[in-house]
Each structure stands twice: as C-alpha cells, then as structure tokens.
N, C-alpha and C. Protein backbone atom coordinates (compact mmCIF):
# COMPACT_ATOMS: atom_id res chain seq x y z
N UNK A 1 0.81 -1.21 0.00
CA UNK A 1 0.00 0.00 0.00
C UNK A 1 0.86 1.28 0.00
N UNK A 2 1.72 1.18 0.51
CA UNK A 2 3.19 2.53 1.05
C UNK A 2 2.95 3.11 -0.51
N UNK A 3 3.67 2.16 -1.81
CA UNK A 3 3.73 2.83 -2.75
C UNK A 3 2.62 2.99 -3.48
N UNK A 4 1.46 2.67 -3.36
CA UNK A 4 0.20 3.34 -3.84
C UNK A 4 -0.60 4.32 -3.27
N UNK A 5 0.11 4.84 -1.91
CA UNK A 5 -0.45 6.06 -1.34
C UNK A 5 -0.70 7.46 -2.44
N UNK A 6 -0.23 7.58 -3.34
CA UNK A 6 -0.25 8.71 -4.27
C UNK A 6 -1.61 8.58 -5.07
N UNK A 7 -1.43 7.48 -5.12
CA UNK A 7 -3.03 6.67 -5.80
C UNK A 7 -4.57 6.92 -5.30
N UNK A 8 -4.39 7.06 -3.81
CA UNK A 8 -5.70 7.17 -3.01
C UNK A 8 -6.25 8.26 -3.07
N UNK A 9 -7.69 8.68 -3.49
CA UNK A 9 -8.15 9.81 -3.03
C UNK A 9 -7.72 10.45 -1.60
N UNK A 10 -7.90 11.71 -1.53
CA UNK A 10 -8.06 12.86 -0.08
C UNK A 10 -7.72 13.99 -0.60
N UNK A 11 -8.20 14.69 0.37
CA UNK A 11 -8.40 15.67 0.81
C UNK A 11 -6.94 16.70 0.76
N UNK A 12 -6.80 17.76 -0.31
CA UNK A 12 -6.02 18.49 -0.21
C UNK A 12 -5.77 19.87 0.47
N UNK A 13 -4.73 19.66 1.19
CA UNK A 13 -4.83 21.06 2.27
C UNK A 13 -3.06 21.88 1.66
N UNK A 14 -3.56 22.84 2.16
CA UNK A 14 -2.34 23.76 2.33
C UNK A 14 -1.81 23.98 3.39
N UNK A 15 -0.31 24.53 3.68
CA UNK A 15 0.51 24.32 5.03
C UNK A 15 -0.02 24.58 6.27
N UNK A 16 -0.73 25.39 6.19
CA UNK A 16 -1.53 26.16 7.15
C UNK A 16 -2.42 25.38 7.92
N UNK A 17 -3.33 24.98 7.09
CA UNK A 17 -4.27 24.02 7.29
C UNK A 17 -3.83 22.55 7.58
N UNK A 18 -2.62 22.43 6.79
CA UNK A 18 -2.47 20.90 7.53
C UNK A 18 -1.92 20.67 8.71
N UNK A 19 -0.55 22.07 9.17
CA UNK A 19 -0.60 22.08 10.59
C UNK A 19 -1.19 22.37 11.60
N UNK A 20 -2.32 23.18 11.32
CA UNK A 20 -3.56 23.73 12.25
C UNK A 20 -4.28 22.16 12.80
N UNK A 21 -4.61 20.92 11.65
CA UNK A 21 -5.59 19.86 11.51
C UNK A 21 -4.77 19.12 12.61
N UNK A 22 -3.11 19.17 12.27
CA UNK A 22 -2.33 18.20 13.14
C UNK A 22 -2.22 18.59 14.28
N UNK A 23 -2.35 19.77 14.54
CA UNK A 23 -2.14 20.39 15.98
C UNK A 23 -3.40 20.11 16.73
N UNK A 24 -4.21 19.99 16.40
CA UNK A 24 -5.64 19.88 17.14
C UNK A 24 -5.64 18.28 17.16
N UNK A 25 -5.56 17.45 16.21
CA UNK A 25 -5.18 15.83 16.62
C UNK A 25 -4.49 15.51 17.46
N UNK A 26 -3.36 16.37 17.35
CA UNK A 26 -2.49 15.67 18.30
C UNK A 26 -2.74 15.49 19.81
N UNK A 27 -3.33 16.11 19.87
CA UNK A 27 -4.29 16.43 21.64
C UNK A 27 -4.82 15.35 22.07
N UNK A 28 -5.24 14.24 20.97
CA UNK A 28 -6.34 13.29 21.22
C UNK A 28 -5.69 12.41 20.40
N UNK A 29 -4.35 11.77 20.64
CA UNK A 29 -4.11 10.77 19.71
C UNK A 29 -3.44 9.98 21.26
N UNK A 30 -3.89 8.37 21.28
CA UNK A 30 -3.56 7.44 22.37
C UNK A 30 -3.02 6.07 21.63
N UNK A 31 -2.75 6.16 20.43
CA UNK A 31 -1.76 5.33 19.91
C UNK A 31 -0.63 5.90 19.29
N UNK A 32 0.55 4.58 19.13
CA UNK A 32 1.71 5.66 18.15
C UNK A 32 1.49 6.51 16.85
N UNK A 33 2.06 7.82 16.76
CA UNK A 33 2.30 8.48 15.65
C UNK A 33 3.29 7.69 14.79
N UNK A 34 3.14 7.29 13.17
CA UNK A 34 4.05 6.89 12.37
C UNK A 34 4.57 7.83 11.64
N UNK A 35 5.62 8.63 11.53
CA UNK A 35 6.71 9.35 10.52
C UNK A 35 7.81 9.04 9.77
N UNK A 36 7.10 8.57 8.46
CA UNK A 36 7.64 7.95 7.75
C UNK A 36 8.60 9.21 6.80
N UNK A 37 10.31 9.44 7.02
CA UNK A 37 10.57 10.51 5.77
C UNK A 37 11.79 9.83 5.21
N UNK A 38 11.54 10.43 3.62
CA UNK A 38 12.58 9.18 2.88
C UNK A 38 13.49 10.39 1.53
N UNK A 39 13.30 11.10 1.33
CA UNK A 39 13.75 12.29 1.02
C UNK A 39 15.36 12.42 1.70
N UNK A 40 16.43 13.28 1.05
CA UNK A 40 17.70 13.17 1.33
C UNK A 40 17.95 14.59 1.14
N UNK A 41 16.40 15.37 1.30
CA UNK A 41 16.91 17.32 0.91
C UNK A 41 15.47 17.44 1.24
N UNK A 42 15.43 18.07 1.94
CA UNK A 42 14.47 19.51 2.48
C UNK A 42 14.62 20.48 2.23
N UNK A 43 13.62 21.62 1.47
CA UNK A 43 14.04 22.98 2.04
C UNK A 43 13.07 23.60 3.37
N UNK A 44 14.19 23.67 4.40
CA UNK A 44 13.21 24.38 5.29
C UNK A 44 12.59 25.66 5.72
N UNK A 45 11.27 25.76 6.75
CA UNK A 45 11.46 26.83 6.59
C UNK A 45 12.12 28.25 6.71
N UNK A 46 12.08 29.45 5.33
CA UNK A 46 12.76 30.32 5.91
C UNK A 46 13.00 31.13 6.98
N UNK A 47 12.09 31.15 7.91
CA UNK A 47 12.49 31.46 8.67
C UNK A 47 13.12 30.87 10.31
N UNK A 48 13.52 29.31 10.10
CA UNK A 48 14.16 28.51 11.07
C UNK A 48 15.83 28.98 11.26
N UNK A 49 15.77 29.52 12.30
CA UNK A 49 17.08 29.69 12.77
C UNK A 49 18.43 29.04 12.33
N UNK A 50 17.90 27.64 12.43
CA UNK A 50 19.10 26.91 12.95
C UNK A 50 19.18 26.53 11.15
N UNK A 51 18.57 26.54 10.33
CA UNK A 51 18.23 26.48 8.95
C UNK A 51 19.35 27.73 8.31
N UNK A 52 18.83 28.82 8.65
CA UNK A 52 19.17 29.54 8.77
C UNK A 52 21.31 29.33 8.64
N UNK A 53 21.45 29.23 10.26
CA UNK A 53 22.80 28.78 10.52
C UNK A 53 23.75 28.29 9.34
N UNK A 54 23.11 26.91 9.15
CA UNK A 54 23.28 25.79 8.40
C UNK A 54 23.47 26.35 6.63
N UNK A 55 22.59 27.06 6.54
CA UNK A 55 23.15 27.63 5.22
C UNK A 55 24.79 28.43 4.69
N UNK A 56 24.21 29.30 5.92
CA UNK A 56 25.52 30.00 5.70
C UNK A 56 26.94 29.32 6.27
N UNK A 57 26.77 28.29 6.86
CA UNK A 57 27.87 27.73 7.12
C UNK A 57 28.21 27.71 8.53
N UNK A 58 27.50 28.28 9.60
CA UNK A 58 27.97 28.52 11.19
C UNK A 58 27.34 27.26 11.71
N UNK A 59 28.14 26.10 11.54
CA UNK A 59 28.04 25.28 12.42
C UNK A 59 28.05 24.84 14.07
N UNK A 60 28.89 25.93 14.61
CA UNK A 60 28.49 26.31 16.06
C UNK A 60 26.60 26.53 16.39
N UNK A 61 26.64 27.73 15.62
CA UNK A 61 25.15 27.98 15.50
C UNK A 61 24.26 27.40 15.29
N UNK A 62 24.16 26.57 14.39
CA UNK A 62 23.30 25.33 14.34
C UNK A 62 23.35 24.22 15.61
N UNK A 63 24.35 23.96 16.00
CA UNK A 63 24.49 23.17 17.51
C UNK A 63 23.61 24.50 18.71
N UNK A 64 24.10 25.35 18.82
CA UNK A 64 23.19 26.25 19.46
C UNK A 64 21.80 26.58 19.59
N UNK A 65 21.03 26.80 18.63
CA UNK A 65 19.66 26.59 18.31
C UNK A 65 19.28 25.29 18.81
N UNK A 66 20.02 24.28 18.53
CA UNK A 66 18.84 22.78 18.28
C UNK A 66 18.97 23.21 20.54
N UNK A 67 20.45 23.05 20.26
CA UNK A 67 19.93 22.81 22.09
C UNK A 67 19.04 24.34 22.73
N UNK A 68 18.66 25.19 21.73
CA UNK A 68 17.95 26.02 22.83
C UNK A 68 16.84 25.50 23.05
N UNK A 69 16.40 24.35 21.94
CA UNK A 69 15.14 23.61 21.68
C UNK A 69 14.93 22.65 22.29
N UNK A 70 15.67 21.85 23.15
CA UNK A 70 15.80 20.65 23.66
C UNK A 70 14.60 21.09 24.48
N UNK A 71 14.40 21.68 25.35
CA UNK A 71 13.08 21.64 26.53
C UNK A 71 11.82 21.33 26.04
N UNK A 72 11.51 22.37 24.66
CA UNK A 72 10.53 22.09 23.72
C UNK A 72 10.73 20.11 23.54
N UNK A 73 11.67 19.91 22.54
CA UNK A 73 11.60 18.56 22.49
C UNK A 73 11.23 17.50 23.68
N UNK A 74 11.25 17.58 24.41
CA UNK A 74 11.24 17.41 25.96
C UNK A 74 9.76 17.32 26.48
N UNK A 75 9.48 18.35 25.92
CA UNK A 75 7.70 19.10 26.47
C UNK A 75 6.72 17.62 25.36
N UNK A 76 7.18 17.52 23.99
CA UNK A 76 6.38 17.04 23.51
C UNK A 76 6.41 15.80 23.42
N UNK A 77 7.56 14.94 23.75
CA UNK A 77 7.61 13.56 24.22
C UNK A 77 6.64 13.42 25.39
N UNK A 78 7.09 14.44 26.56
CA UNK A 78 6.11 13.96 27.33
C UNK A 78 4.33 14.44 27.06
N UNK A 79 4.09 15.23 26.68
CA UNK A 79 2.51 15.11 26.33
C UNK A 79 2.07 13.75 25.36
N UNK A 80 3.48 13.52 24.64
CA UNK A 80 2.38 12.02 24.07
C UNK A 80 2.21 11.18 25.03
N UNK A 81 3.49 10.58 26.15
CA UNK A 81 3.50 10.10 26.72
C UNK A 81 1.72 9.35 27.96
N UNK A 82 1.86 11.26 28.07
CA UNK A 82 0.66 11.46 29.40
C UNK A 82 -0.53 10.72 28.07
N UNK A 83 -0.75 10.99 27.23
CA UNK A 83 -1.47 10.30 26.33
C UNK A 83 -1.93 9.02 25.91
N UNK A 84 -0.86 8.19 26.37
CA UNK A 84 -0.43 6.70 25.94
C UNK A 84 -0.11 6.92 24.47
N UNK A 85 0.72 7.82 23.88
CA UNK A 85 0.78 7.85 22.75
C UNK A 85 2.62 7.99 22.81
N UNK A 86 3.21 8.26 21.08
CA UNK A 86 4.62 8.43 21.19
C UNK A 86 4.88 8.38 19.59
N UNK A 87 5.45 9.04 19.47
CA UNK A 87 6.29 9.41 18.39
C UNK A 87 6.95 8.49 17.45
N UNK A 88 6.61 7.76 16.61
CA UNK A 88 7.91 7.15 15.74
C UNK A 88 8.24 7.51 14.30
N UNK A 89 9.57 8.14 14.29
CA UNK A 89 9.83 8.87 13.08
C UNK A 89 11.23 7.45 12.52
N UNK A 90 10.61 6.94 11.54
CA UNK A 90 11.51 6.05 10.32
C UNK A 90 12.33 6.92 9.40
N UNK A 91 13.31 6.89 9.13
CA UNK A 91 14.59 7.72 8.42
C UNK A 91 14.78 6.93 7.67
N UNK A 92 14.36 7.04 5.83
CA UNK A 92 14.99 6.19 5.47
C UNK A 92 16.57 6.81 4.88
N UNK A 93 17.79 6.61 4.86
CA UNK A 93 19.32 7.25 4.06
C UNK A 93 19.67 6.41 3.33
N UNK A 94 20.33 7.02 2.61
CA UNK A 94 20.99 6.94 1.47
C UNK A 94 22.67 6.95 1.98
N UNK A 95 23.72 6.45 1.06
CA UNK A 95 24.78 6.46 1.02
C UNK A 95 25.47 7.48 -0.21
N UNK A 96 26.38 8.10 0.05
CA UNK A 96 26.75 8.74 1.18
C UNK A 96 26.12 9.79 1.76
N UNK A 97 26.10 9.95 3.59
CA UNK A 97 25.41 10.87 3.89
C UNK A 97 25.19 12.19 3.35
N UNK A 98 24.14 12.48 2.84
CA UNK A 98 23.93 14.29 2.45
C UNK A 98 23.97 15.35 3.30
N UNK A 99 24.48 16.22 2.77
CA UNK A 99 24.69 17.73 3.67
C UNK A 99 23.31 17.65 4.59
N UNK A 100 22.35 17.86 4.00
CA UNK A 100 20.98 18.00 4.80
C UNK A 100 20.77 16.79 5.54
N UNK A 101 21.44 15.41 5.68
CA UNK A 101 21.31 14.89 6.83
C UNK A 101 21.99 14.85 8.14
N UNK A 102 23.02 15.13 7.81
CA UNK A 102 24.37 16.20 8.84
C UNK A 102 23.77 16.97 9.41
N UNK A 103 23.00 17.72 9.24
CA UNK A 103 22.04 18.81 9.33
C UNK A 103 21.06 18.07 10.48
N UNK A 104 19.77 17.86 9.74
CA UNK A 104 19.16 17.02 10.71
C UNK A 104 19.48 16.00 11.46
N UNK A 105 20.32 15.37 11.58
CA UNK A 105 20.64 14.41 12.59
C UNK A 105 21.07 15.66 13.74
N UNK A 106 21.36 16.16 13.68
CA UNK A 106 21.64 16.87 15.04
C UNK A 106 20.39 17.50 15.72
N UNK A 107 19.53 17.27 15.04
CA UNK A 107 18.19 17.84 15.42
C UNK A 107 17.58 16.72 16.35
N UNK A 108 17.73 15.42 15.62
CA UNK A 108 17.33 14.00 15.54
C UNK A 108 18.44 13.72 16.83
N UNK A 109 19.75 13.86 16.78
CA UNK A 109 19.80 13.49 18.37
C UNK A 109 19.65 14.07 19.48
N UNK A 110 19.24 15.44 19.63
CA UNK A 110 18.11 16.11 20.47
C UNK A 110 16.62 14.97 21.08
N UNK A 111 16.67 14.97 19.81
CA UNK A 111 15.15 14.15 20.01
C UNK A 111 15.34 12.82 20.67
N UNK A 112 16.39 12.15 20.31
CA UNK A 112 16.22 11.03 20.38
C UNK A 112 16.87 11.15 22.08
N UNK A 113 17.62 11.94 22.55
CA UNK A 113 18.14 12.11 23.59
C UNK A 113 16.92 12.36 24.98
N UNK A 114 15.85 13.12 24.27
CA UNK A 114 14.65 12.99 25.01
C UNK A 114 13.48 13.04 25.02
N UNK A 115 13.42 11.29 24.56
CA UNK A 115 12.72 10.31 24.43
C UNK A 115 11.64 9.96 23.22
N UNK A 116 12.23 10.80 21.83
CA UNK A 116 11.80 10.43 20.82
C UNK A 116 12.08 8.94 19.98
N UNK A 117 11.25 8.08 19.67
CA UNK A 117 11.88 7.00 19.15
C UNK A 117 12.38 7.45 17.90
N UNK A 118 13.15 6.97 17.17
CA UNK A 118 13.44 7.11 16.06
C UNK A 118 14.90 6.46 15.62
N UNK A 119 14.44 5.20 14.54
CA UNK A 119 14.98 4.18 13.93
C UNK A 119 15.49 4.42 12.11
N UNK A 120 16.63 4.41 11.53
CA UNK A 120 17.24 4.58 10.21
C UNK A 120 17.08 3.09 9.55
N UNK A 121 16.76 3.29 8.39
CA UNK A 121 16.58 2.38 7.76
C UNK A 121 17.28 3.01 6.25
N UNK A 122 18.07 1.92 5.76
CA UNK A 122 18.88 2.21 4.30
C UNK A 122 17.88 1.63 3.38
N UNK A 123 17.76 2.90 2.20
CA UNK A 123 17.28 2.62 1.07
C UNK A 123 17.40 1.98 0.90
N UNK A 124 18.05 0.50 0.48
CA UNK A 124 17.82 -0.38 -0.28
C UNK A 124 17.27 -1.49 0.37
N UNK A 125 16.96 -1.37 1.45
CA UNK A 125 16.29 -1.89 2.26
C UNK A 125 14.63 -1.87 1.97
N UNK A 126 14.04 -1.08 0.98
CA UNK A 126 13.10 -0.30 0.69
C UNK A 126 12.65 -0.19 -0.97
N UNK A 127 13.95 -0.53 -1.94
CA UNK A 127 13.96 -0.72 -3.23
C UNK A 127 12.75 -1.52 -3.88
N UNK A 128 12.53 -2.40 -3.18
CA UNK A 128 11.22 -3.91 -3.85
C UNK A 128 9.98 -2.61 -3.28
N UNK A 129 10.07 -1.45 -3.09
CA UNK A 129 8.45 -0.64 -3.30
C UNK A 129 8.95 0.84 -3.71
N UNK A 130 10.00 0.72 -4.33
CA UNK A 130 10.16 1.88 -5.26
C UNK A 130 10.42 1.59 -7.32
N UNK A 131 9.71 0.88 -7.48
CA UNK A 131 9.96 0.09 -8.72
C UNK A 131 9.22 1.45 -9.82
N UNK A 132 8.68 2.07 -9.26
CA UNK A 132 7.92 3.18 -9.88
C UNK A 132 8.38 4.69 -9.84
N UNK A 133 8.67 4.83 -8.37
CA UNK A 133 8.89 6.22 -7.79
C UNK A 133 9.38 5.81 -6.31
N UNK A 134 9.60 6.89 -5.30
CA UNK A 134 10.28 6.68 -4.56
C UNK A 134 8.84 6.42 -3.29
N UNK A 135 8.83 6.10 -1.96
CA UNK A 135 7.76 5.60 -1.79
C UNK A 135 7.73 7.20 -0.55
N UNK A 136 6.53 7.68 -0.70
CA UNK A 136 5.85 9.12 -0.41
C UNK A 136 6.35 9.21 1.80
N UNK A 137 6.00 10.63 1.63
CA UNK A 137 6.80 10.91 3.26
C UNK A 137 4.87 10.89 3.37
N UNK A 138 5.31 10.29 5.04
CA UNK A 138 3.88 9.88 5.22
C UNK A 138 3.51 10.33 6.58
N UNK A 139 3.30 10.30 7.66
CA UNK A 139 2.58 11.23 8.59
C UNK A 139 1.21 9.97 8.93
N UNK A 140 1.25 9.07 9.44
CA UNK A 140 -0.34 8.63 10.31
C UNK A 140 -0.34 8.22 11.22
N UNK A 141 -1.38 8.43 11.73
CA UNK A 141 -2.04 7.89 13.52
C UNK A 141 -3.17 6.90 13.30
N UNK A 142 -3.98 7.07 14.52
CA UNK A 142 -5.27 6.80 14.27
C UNK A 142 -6.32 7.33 13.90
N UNK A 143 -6.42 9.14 13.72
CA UNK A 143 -7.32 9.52 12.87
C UNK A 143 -7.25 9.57 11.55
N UNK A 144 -5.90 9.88 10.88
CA UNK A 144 -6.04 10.11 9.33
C UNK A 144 -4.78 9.25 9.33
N UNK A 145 -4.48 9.66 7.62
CA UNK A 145 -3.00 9.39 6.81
C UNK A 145 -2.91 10.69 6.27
N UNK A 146 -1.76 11.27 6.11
CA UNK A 146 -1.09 12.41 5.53
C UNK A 146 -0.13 12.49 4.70
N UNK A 147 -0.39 12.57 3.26
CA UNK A 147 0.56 11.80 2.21
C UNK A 147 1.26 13.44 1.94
N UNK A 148 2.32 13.89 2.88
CA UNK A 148 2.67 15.47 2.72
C UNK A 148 3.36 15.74 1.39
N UNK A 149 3.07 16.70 1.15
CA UNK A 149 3.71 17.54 -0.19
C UNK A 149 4.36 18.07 -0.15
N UNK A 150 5.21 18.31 -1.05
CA UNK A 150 6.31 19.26 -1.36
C UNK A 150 6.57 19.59 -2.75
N UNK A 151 7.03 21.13 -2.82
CA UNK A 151 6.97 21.57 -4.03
C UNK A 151 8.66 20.87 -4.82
N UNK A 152 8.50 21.51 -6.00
CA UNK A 152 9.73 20.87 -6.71
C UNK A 152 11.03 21.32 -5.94
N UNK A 153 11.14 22.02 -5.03
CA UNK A 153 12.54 22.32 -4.64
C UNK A 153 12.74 21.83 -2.64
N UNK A 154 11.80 21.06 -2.82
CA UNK A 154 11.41 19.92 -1.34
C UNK A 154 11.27 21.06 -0.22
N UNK A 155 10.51 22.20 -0.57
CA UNK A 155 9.62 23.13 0.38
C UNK A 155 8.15 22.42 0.68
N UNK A 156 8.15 22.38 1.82
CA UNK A 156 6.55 21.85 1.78
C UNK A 156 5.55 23.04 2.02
N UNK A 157 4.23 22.13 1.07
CA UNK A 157 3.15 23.32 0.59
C UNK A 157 1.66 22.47 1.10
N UNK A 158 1.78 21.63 1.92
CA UNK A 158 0.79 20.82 2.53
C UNK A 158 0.55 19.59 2.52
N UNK A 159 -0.59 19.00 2.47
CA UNK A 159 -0.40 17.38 2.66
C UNK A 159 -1.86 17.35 2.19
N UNK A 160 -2.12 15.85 1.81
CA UNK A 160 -3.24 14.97 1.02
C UNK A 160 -4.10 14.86 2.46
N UNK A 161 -5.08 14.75 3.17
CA UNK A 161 -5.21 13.65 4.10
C UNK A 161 -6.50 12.74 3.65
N UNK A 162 -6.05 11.72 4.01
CA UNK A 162 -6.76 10.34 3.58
C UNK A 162 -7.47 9.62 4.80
N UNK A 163 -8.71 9.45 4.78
CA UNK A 163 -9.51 8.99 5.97
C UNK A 163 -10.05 7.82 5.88
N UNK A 164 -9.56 6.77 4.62
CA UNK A 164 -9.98 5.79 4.51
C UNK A 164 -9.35 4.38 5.57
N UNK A 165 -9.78 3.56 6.48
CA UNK A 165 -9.41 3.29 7.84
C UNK A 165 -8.86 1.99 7.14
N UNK A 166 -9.54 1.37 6.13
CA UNK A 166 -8.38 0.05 5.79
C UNK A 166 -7.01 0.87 4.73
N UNK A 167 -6.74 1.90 4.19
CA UNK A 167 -5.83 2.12 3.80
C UNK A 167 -4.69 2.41 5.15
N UNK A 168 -5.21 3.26 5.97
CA UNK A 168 -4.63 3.80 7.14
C UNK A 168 -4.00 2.32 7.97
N UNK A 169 -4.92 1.39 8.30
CA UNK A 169 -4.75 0.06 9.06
C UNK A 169 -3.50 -0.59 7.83
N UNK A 170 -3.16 -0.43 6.66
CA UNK A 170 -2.10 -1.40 5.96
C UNK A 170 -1.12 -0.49 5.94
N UNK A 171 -1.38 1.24 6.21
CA UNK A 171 0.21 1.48 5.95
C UNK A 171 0.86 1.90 6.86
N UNK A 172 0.20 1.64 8.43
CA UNK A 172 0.47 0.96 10.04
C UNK A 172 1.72 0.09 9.68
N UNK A 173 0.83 -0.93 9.21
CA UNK A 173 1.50 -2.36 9.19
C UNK A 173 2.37 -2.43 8.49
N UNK A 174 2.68 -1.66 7.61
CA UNK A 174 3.52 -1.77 6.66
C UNK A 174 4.88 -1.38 7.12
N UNK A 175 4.67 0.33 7.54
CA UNK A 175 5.57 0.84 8.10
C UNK A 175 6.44 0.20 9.32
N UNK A 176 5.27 -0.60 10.48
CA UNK A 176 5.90 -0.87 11.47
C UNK A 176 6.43 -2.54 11.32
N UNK A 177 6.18 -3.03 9.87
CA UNK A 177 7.51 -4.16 9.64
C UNK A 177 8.42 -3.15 8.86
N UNK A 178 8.77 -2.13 8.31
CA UNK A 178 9.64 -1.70 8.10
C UNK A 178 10.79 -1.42 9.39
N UNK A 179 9.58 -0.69 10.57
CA UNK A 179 10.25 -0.69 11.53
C UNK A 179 10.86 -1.59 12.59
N UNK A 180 10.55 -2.65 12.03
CA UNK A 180 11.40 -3.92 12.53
C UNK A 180 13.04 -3.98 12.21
N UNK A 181 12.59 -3.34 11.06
CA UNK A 181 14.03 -3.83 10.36
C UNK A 181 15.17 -2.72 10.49
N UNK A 182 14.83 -1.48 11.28
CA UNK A 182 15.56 -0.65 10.97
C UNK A 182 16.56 -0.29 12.12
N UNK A 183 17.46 0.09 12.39
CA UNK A 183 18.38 0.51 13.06
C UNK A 183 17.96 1.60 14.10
N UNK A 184 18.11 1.27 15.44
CA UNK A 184 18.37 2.38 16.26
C UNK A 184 18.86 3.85 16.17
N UNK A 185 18.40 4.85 16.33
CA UNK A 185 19.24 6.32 15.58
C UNK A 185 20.54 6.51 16.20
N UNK A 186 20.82 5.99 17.72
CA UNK A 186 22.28 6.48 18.12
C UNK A 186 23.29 5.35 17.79
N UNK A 187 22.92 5.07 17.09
CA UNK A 187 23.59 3.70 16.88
C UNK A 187 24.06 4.33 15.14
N UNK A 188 23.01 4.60 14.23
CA UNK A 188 23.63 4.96 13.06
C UNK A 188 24.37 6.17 13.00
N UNK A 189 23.44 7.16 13.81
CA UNK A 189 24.69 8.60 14.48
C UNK A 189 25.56 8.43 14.70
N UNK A 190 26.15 7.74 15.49
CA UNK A 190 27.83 6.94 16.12
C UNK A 190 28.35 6.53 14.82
N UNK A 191 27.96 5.75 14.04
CA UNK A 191 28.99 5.12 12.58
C UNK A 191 29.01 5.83 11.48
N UNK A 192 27.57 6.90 11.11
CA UNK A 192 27.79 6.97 10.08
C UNK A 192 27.64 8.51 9.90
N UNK A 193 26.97 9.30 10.91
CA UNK A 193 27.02 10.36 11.58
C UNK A 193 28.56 11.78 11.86
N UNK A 194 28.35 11.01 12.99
CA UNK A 194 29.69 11.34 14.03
C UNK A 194 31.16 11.35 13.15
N UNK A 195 31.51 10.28 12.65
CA UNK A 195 33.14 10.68 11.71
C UNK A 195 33.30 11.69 10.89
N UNK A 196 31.83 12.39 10.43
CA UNK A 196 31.89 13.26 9.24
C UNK A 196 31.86 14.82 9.47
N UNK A 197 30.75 14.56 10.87
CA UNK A 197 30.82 16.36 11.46
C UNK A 197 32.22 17.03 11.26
N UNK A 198 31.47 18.61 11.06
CA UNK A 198 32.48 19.52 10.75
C UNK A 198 33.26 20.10 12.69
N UNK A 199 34.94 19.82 12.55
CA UNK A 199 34.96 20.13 13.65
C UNK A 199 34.98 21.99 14.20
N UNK A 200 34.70 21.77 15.54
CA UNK A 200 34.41 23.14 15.78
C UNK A 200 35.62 23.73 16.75
C-alpha cells in the first residue's frame, strides 16, 4: 500500500491548514504516531534559525539553536506520553550521507536524547516498493494518513489527508515491519554520523 499512497483519493490542504488539523489531533491521539521521511533534501522553513545557521555555514550555531530547543523537544515527548501515545519517526538514508542529513541528525539526536523514538533504515532496504517512484513521506495515527507535499525544490506546501481506515490500518502495518528492520538512531549517528561532522 506505502507505494500506492499517491493513488488514493483525499483531501487536499495547504501548510496552514495541515498544521492547524495536526495540531488539534495531536491532543487526542492514544496510539503511536508513524513518521515515515525518505527524502535526502528539504528545504526548510525560511524562517528557522538553525536552517538559517546551516546555510551559511555557522556550524556552532546550528548546535546552538537545536539545544535552545531541547526543553521544547522534551515538552512534547512527554505530552504524548501522558497520552499513551509516542512518536515514531523512520529515516529512510541513502549512502553517502547528504549535507541535509548532517544537518538534521543533530536535530534528531536532540530528540532522540529525550525520548523520541526514532529508527534509520537504508534505502535499499526499501527498493522492492520503489519500482515506480520513490515511496511518499507519510505522517499517520489513528485519525487520518497524511501523504505530505512538497513543491519541486522539497519546500513543503501541505499534505493529502486520507480517511480511509483500511488504507490507514495497511500502511500501520507496513511501516511498522519496516520498523522492525531498521536501526536504532544512536547507533547509526555513532557510525555513520559522528566521523563526518564539521569540527568546531
């Protein structure tokens, strides 16, 4: 189902609207969140600090920002928690690491430092459901699926959402045998991460 998500009818929103929809779900979600992203370039937004940093090259600065954020990160582990709910964001990479994952992994071990799950999984691990295209960044719980968009230069401009409950129930399942298979994040940070940072 992963790679026929493009296929399914829903509901098209714009950025606005799809984080407004997620922000109000998230209040009332008591199972895991699945975050599925498989993309090797983002553009983020312009006005993120640490984005920001990262462009121009101040790698201090970018370490600075993420930790002014750590409490935030912190705050929202535990509200899923109080929830019975929790976070799982799947990474799929590519070889060799890209600038923009250098980038986010330092974001990603923030997170993962307090108490975000989040497991790497290598593309080719993933190849037998990209025979067409690459398989879509995905976003679901238990109320919807969110097949997110992005424009041609990987800015995002909103997301699909899809409310159909047996599509939603297979790409659960799908994802979380993917997530069987995938690697711990401080574990791929440490090998494949860590040797490459720029030193400061």
């Amino acid at each position: 189902m992963l790679e026929r998500v493009r296929e399914v009818p829903g509901k098209t929103l714009d950025v606005v609207s799809y984080h407004d929809l997620r922000r109000r779900e998230s209040e009332h979600v008591t199972r895991p969140i699945w975050k599925l992203e498989r993309s090797q370039y983002f553009h983020e937004p312009d006005d993120d600090p640490s984005w920001q940093a990262f462009l121009a090259g101040d790698w201090s600065r970018v370490l600075t920002v993420f930790e002014s954020e750590r409490a935030d990160a912190r705050s929202e582990t535990e509200k899923y928690a109080r929830q019975g709910s929790e976070l799982r964001r799947l990474r799929i990479v590519e070889r060799p690491v890209s600038r923009y994952l250098l980038w986010e992994t330092q974001w990603f071990k923030i997170l993962a430092e307090e108490g975000t799950s989040i497991r790497v999984l290598n593309a080719e691990q993933v190849r037998d459901l990209e025979r067409d295209a690459p398989i879509p960044e995905i976003l679901v719980d238990e109320h919807a699926l969110y097949h997110v968009r992005y424009d041609e230069g990987w800015k995002a401009c909103g997301a699909r959402r899809i409310d159909d409950p047996d599509v939603i129930r297979q790409v659960i399942e799908e994802i979380a045998a993917l997530w069987k298979l995938a690697e711990p994040f401080p574990q791929y940070f440490a090998r494949e991460v860590e040797p490459l940072l720029p030193t400061r």
